[in-house]
Protein backbone atom coordinates (compact mmCIF):
# COMPACT_ATOMS: atom_id res chain seq x y z
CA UNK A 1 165.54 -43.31 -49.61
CA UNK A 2 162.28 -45.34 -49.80
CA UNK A 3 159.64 -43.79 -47.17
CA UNK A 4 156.73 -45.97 -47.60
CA UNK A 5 156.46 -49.84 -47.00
CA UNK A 6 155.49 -51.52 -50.31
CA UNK A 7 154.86 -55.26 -50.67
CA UNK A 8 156.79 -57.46 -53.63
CA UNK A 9 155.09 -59.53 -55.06
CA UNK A 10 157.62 -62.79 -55.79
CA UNK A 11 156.98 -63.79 -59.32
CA UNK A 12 156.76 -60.87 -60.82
CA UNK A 13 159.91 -60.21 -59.67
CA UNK A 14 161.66 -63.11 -59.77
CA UNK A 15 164.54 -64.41 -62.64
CA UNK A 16 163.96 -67.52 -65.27
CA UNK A 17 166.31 -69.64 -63.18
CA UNK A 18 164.29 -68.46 -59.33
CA UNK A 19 160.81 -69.36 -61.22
CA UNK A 20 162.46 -72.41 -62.56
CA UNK A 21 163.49 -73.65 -58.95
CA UNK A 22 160.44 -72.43 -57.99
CA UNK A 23 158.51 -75.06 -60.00
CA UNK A 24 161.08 -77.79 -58.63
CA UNK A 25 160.88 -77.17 -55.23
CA UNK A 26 156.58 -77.70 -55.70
CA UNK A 27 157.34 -80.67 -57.56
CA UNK A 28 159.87 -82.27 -54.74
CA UNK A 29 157.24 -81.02 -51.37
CA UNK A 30 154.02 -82.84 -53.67
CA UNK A 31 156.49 -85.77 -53.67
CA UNK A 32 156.93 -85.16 -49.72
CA UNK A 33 153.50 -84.07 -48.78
CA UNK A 34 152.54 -87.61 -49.45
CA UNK A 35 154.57 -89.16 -48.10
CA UNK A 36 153.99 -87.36 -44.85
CA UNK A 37 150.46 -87.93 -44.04
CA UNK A 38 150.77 -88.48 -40.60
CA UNK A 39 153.53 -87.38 -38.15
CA UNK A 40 155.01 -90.58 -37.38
CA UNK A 41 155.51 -90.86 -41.80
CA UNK A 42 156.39 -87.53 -41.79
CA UNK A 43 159.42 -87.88 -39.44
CA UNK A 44 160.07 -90.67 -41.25
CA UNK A 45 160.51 -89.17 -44.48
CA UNK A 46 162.63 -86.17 -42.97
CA UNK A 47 165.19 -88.71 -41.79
CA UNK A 48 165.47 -90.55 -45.11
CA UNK A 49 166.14 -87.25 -46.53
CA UNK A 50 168.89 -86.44 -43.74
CA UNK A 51 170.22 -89.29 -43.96
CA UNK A 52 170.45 -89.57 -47.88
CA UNK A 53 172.25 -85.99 -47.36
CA UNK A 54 174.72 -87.07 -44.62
CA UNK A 55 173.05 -87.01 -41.58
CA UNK A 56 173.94 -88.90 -38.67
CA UNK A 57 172.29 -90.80 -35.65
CA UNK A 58 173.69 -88.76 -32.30
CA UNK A 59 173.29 -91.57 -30.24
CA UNK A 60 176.04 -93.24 -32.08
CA UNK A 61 178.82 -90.85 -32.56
CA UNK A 62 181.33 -89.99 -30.03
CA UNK A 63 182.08 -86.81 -30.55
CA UNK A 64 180.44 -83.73 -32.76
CA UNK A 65 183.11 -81.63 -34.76
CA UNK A 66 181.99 -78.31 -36.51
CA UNK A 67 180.32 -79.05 -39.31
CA UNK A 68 178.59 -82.16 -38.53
CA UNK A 69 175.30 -82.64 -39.47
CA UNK A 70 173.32 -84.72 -36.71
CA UNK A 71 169.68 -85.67 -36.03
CA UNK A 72 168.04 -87.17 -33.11
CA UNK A 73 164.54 -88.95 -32.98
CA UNK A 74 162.01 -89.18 -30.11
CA UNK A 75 159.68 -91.83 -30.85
CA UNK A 76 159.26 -91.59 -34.05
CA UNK A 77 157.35 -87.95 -33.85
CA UNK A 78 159.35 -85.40 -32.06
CA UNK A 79 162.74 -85.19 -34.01
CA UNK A 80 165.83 -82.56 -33.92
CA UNK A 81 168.48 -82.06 -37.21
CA UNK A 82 171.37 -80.01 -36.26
CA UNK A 83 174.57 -78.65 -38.20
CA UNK A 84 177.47 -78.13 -35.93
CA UNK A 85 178.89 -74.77 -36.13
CA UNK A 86 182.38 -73.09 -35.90
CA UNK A 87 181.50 -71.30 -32.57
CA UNK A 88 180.37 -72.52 -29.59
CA UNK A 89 177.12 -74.32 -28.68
CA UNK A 90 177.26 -72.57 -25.50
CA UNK A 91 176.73 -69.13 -27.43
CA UNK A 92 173.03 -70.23 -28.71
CA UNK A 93 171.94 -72.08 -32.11
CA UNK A 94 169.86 -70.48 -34.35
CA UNK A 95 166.20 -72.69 -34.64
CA UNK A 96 164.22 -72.99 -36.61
CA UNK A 97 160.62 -74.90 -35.39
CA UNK A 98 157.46 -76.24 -37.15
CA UNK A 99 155.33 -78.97 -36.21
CA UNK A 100 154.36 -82.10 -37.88
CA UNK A 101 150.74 -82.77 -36.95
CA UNK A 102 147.90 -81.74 -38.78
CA UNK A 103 144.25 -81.56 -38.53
CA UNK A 104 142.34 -84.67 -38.61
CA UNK A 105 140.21 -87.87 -36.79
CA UNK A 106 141.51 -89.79 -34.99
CA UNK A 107 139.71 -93.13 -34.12
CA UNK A 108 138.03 -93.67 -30.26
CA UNK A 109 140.17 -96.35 -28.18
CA UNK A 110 137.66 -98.94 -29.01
CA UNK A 111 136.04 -97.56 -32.02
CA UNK A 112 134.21 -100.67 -34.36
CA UNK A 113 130.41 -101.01 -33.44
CA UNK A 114 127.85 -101.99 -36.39
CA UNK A 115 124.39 -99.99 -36.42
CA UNK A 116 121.30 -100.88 -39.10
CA UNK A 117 124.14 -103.43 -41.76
CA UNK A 118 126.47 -101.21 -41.69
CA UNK A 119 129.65 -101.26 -39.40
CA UNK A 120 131.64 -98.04 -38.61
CA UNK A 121 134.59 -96.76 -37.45
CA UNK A 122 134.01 -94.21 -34.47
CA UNK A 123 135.86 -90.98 -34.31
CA UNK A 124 137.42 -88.07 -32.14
CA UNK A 125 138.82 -84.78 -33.63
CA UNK A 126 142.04 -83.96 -33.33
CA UNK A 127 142.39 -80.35 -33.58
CA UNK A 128 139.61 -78.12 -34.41
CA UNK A 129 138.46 -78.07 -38.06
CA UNK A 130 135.12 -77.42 -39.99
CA UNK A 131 133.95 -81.23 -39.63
CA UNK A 132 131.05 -81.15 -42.56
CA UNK A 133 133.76 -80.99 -45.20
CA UNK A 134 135.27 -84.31 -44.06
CA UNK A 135 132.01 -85.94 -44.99
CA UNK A 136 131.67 -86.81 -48.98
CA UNK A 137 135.35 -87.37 -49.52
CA UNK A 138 137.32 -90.29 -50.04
CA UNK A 139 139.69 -90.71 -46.81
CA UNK A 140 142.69 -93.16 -45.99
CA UNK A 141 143.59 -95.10 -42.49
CA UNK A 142 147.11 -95.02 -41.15
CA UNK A 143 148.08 -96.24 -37.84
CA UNK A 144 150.36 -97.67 -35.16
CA UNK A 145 148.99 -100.78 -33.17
CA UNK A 146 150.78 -103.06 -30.73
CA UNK A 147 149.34 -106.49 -30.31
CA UNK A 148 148.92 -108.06 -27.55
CA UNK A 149 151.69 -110.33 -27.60
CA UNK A 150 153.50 -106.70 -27.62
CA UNK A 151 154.76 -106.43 -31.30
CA UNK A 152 153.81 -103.60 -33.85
CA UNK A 153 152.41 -103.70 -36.99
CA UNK A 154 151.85 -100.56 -39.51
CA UNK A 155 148.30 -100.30 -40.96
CA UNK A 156 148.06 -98.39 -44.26
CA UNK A 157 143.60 -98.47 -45.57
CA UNK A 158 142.89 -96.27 -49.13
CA UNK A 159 145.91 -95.33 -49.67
CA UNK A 160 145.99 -95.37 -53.06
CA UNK A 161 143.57 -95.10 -56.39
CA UNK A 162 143.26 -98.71 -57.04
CA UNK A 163 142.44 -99.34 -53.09
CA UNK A 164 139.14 -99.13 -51.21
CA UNK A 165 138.58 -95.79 -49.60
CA UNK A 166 136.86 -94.81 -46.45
CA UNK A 167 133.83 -92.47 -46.36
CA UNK A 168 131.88 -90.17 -43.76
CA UNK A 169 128.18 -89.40 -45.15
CA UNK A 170 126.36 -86.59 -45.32
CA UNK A 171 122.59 -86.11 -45.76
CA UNK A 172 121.19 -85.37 -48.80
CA UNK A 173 120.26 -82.39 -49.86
CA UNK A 174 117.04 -83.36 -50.63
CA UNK A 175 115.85 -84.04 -46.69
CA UNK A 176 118.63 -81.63 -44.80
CA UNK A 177 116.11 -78.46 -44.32
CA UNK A 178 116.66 -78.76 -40.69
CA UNK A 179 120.37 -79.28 -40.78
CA UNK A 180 120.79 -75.97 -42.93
CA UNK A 181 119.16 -73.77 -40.18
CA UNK A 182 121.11 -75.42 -37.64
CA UNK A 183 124.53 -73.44 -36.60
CA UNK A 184 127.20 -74.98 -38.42
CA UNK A 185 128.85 -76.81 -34.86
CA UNK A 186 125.54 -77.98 -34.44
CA UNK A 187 124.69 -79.38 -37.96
CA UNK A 188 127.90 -81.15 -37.71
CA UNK A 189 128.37 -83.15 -34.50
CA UNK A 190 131.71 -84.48 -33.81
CA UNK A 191 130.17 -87.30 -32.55
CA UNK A 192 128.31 -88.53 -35.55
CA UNK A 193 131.77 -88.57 -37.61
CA UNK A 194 131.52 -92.09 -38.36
CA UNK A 195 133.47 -93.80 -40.58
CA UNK A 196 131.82 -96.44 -42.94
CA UNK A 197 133.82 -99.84 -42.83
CA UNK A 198 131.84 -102.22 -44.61
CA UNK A 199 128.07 -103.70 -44.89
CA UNK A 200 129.29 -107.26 -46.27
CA UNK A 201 128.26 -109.98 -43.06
CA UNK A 202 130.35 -112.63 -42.13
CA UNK A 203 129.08 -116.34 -42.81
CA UNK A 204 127.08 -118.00 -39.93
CA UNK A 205 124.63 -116.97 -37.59
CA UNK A 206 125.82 -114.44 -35.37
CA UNK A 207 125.19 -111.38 -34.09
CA UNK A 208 126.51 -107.87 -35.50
CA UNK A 209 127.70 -110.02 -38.43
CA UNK A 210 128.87 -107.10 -40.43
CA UNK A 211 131.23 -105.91 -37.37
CA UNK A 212 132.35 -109.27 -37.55
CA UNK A 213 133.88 -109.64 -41.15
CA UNK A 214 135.53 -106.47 -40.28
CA UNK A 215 137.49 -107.49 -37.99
CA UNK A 216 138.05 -111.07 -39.62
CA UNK A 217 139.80 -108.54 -42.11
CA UNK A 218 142.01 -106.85 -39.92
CA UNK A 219 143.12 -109.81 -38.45
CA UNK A 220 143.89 -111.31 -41.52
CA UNK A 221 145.72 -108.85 -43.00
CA UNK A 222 147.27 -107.12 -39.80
CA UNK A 223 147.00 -109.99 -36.98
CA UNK A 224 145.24 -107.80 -34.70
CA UNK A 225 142.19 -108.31 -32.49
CA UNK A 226 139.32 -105.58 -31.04
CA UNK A 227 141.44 -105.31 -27.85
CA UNK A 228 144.27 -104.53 -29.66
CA UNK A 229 142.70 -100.96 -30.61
CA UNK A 230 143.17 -99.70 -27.10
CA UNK A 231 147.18 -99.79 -27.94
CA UNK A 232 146.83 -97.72 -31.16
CA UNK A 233 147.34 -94.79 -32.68
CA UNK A 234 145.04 -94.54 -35.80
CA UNK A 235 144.32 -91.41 -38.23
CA UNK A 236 141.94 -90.82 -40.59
CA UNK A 237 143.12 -88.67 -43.19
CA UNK A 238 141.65 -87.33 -46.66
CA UNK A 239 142.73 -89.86 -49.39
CA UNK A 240 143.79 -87.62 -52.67
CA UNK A 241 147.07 -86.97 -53.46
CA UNK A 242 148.77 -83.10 -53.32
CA UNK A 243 148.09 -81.33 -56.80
CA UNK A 244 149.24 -78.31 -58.76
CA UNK A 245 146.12 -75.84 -58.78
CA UNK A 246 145.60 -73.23 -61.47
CA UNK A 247 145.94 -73.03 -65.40
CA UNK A 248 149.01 -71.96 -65.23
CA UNK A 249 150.23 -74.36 -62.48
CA UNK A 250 150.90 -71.66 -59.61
CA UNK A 251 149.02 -72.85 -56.66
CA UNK A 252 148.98 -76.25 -54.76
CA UNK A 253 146.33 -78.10 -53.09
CA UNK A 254 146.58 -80.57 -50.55
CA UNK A 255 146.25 -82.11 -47.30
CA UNK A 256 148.31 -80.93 -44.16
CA UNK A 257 149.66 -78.10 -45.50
CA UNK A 258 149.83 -76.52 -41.85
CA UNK A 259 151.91 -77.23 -40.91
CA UNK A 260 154.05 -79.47 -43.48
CA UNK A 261 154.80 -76.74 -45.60
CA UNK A 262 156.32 -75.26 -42.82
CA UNK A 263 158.24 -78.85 -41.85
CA UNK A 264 159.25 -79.18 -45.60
CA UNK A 265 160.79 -74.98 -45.86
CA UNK A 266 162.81 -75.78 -42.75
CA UNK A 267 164.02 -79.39 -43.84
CA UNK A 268 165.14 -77.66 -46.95
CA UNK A 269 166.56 -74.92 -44.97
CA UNK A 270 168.60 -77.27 -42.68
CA UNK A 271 169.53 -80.06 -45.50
CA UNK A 272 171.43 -76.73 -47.56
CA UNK A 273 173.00 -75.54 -44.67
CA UNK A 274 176.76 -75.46 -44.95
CA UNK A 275 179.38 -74.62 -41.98
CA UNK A 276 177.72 -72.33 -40.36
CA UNK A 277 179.37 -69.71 -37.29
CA UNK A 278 176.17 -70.68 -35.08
CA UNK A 279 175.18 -74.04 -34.70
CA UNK A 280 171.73 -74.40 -36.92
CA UNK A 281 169.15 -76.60 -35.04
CA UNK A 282 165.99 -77.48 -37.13
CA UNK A 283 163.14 -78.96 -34.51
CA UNK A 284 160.15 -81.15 -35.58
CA UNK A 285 157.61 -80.92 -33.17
CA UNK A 286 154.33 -83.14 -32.23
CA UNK A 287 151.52 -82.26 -30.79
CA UNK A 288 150.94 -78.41 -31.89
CA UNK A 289 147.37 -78.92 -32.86
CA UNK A 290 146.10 -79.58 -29.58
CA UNK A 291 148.10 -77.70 -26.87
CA UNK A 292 152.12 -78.51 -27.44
CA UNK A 293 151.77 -80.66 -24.41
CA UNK A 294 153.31 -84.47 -24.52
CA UNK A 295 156.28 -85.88 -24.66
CA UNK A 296 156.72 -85.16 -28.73
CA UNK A 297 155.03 -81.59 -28.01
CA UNK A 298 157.27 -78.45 -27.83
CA UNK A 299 156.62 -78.50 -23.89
CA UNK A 300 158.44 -81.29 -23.74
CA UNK A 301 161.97 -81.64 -21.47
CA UNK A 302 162.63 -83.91 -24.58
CA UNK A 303 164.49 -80.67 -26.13
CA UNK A 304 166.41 -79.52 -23.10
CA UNK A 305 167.73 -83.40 -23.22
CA UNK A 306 169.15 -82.61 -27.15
CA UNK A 307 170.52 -79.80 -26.50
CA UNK A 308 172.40 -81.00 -23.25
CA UNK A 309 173.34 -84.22 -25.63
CA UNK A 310 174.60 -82.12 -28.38
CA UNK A 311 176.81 -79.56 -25.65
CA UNK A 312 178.10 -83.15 -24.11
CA UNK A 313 178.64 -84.69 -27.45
CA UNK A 314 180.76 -81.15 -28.79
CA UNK A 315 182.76 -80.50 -26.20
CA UNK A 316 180.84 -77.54 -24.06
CA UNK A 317 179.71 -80.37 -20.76
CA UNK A 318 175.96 -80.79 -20.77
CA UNK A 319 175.41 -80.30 -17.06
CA UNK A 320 174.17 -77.13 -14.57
CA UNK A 321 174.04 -73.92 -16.49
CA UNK A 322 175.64 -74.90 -19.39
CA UNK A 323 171.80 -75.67 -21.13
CA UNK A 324 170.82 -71.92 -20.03
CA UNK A 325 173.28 -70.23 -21.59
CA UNK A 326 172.38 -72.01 -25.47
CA UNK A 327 168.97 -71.38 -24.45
CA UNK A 328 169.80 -67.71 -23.42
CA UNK A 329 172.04 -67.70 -26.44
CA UNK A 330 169.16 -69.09 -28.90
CA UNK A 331 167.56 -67.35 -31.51
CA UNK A 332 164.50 -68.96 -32.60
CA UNK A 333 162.21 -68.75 -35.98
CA UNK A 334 158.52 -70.52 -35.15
CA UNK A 335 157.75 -71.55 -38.67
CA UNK A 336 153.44 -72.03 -39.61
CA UNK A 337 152.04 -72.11 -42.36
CA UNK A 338 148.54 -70.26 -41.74
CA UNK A 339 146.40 -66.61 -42.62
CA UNK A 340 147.19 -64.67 -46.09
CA UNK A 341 144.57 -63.05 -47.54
CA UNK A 342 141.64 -64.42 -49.81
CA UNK A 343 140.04 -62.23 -52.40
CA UNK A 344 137.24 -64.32 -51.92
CA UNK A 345 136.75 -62.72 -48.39
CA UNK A 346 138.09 -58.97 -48.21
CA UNK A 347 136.56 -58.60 -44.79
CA UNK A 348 138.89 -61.14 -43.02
CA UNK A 349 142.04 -59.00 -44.20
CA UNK A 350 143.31 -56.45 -41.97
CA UNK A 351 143.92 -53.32 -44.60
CA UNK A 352 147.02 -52.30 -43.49
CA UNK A 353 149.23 -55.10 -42.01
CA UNK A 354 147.38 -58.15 -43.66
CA UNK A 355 149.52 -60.64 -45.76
CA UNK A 356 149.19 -60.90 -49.47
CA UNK A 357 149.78 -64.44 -51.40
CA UNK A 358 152.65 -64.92 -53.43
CA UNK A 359 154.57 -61.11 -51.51
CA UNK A 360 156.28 -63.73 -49.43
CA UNK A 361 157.22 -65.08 -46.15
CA UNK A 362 154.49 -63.60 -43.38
CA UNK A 363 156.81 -62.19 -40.12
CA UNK A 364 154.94 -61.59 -37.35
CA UNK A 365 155.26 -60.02 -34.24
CA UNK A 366 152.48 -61.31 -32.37
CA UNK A 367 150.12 -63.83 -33.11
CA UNK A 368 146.56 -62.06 -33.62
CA UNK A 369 144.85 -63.01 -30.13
CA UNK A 370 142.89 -60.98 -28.92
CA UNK A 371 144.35 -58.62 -26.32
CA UNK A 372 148.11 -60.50 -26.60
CA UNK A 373 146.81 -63.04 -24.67
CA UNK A 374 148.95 -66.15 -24.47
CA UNK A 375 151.57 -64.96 -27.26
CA UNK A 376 154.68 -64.37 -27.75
CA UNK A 377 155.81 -61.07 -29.08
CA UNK A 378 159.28 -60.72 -30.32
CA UNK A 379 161.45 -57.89 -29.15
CA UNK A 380 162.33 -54.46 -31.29
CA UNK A 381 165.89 -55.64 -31.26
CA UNK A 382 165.83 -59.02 -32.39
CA UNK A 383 162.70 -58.33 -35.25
CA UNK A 384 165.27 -55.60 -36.34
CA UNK A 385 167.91 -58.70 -36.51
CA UNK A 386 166.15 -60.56 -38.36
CA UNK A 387 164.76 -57.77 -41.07
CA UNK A 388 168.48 -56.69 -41.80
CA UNK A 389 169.61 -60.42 -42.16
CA UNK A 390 166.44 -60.88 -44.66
CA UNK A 391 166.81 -57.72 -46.71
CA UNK A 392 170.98 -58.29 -47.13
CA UNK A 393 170.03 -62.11 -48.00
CA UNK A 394 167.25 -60.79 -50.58
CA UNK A 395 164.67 -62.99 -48.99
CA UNK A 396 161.13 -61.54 -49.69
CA UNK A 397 159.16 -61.08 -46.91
CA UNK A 398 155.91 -59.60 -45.42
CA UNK A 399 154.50 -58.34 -42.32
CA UNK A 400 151.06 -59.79 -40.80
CA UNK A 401 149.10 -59.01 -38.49
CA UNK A 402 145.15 -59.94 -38.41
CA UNK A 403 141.62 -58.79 -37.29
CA UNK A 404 141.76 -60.26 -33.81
CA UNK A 405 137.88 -60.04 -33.21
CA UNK A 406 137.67 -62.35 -35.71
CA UNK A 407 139.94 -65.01 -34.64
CA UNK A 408 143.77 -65.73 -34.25
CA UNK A 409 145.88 -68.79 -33.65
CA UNK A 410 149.09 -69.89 -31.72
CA UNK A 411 152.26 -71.32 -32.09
CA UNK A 412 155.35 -72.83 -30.51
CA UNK A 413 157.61 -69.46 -29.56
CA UNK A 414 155.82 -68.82 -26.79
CA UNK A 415 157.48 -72.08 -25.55
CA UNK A 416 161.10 -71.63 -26.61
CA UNK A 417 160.52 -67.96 -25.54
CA UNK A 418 159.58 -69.18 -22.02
CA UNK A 419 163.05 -71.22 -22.14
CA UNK A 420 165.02 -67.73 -22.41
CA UNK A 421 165.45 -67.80 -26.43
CA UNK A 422 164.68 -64.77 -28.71
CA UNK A 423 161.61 -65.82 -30.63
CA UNK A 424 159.51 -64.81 -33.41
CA UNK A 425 156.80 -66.26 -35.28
CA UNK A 426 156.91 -66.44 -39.46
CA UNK A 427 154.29 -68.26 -41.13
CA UNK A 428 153.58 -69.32 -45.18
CA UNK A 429 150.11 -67.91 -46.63
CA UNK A 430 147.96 -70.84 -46.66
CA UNK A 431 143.67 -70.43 -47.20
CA UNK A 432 141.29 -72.92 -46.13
CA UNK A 433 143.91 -73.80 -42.87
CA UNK A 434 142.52 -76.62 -40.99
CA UNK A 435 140.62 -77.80 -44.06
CA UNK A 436 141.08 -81.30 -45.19
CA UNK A 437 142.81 -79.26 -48.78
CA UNK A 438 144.47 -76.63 -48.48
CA UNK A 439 145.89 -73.67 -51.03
CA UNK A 440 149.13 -72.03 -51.24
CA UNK A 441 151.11 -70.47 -53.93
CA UNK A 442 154.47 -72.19 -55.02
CA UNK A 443 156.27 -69.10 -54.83
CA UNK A 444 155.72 -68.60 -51.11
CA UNK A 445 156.71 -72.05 -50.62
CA UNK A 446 160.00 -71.33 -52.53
CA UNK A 447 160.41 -67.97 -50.37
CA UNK A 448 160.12 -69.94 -47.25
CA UNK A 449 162.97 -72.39 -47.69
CA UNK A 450 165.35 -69.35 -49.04
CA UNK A 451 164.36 -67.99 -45.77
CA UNK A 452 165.07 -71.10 -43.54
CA UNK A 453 168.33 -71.57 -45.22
CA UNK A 454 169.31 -67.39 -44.37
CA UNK A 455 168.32 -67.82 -40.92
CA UNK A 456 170.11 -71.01 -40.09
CA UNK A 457 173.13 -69.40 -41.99
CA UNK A 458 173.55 -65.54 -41.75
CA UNK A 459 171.78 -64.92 -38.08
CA UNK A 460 174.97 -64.06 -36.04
């Protein structure tokens, strides 16, 4: 009998054929990473992918048998994939959730305004993130807007090498003496995050000329107006592409990372899931970043509607009580992808319950705010659940737990918790989180989806 807790690490450990798949599954999430760069694209993507492996629209099937494999979309950004299982809905699903919004600017409602030749794009955050190192780096546009005659048009700006990019300056070096002994929120004001458009003038004499030709090119190309911005949805996003990182091709870098890792373990998870006992219920959720709250956000009523729509569509009624007893029934796996510790900076790593990269998915108990306050903490019983179903599945996992004076983050249990479901919180080592690139190894990303697929499976 083994009396102390020891870490594995996952490569080290791991067959030819695991380090092979490995590699492949890094290959096929670069592939979907980009794709993904905002949340509308990246439910998008998932239901290609569903859909391509036999998933079907809910709202057009009669009935659900065991085994089906169903998805639902709301609005494009808050979307549920299920597998129908052999037992009863009314005995609980095992969930798994992540969210698909990321870090980034978004632009104001009416956001064009030209200052000294130049015109700009004007900004909000979205989330919080460490805004001087969006500045210096090539960035893309992606966006919803509806027109004023009411129809919608996709805008897609630097998307790709042979494009035009977008740009946020910095000051030089040279004449930034001041801005160095400034604290860092106050060397880097949200509100100067403004993103250069253009300095070409339109022809004729007219006023804010450059302003002008920009949006003579939008409504060339897009047949929109100014006015049309206040009925938009428009990121700004870094522009490079998701890349293996290291000599020997172990890491990845990348944009969005948290939480589409985390979206792209559980899509995995779901898309291998085969007849399971418990019905296996893989949620996509907006609006993490900035509070859960909205319609797409994990507050939302939107997933007591699926759940009542999948009871009514399987045979258990989807009225009264019958949606407390699958929440009751639930078991739930809040998937991030956040924490691990850098080498780079010891001091952030709590010694004894800090997460290692590459030793595997992170389980955690609580999410490291300070005092508890407004987490989630997963019972003794069902942590224990969940361990035993790991360890007989040989998934390799870690605990974590940080240096709460130092900062902490949240994530969606506390919500399904709140609905009556067992909950716990599991995250994929990522550095540089909230970053516009971010670092993880492959092998935790490989751990994580062999993880997803056990819990949507095994959990009884």
């Amino acid at each position: 009998m083994e009396l102390e807790y020891k870490r594995t690490n996952i490569w080290n450990t791991a067959s030819d054929e695991k380090k092979s798949k490995i590699m492949e599954a890094a290959a096929d999430f670069k592939a979907f990473n980009d794709a993904a760069r905002t949340e509308r694209l990246c439910a998008a993507e998932v239901i290609k992918r569903a859909e391509a492996a036999g998933f079907a629209d809910i709202t057009k099937l009669e009935h659900v048998q065991a085994g089906d494999k169903v998805y639902y979309s709301d609005n494009g950004k808050l979307l549920f994939l299920a597998v129908a299982g052999s037992r009863p809905l009314t005995e609980g699903a095992n969930i798994v959730a992540a969210h698909t919004d990321c870090t980034r600017l978004d632009f104001k409602i009416m956001p064009i305004f030209e200052k000294d030749g130049f015109a700009y794009g004007k900004t909000c955050m979205y989330s919080l993130s460490k805004l001087e190192k969006w500045t210096s780096t090539p960035l893309s546009m992606y966006g919803t807007v509806v027109r004023k005659d009411g129809s919608a048009v996709e805008i897609a700006e630097g998307t790709s090498e042979d494009e035009p990019a977008l740009f946020i300056t910095d000051m030089s070096l040279h004449y930034s003496v001041n801005q160095a002994q400034k604290k860092q929120d106050e060397a880097y004001n949200h509100e100067q995050m403004n993103v250069f458009l253009g300095a070409n003038a339109a022809e004729g004499d007219m006023a804010e000329a450059v302003k002008a030709n920009i949006l003579q090119y939008l409504y060339e190309k897009y047949g929109m107006i100014e006015e049309d911005f206040i009925s938009a949805e428009i990121e700004i996003v870094p522009a490079g592409k998701t890349r293996d990182i290291g000599l020997d091709s172990s890491a990845l870098c990348g944009y969005g990372f948290d939480d589409r890792a985390a979206v792209y373990a559980q899509l995995c998870g779901i898309l291998a899931c085969e007849a399971p006992e418990r019905t296996a219920v893989a949620i996509f959720a907006d609006k993490e970043e900035v509070g859960f709250a909205g319609r797409t956000g994990s507050h939302s009523r939107v997933t007591d509607y699926f759940l009542r729509l999948l009871a009514e569509k399987s045979g258990c009624g989807g009225e009264g009580i019958t949606l407390n007893r699958i929440q009751l029934g639930s078991k739930v796996m809040s998937l991030e992808a956040v924490c691990g510790n850098d080498p780079n900076y010891p001091e952030l790593c709590e010694p004894y319950s800090g997460s290692l990269l590459g030793h595997g998915l992170q389980v955690i108990k609580y999410p490291s705010r300070y005092g508890k306050m407004d987490t989630s903490e997963a019972s003794a019983e069902f942590l224990g659940q969940v361990r035993k179903v790991f360890n007989d599945n040989g998934v390799i996992w870690q605990p974590f737990a940080g240096i709460e004076k130092l900062g902490g983050f949240g994530t969606m249990a506390v919500d399904y918790a709140n609905m009556g479901m067992e909950s716990f919180d599991a995250a994929i080592c990522v550095l540089g989180a909230h970053s516009p690139y971010e670092f993880m190894l492959k092998s935790d990303l490989y751990e994580a989806c062999l993880a997803c697929r056990v819990f949507f499976e095994k959990l009884k």
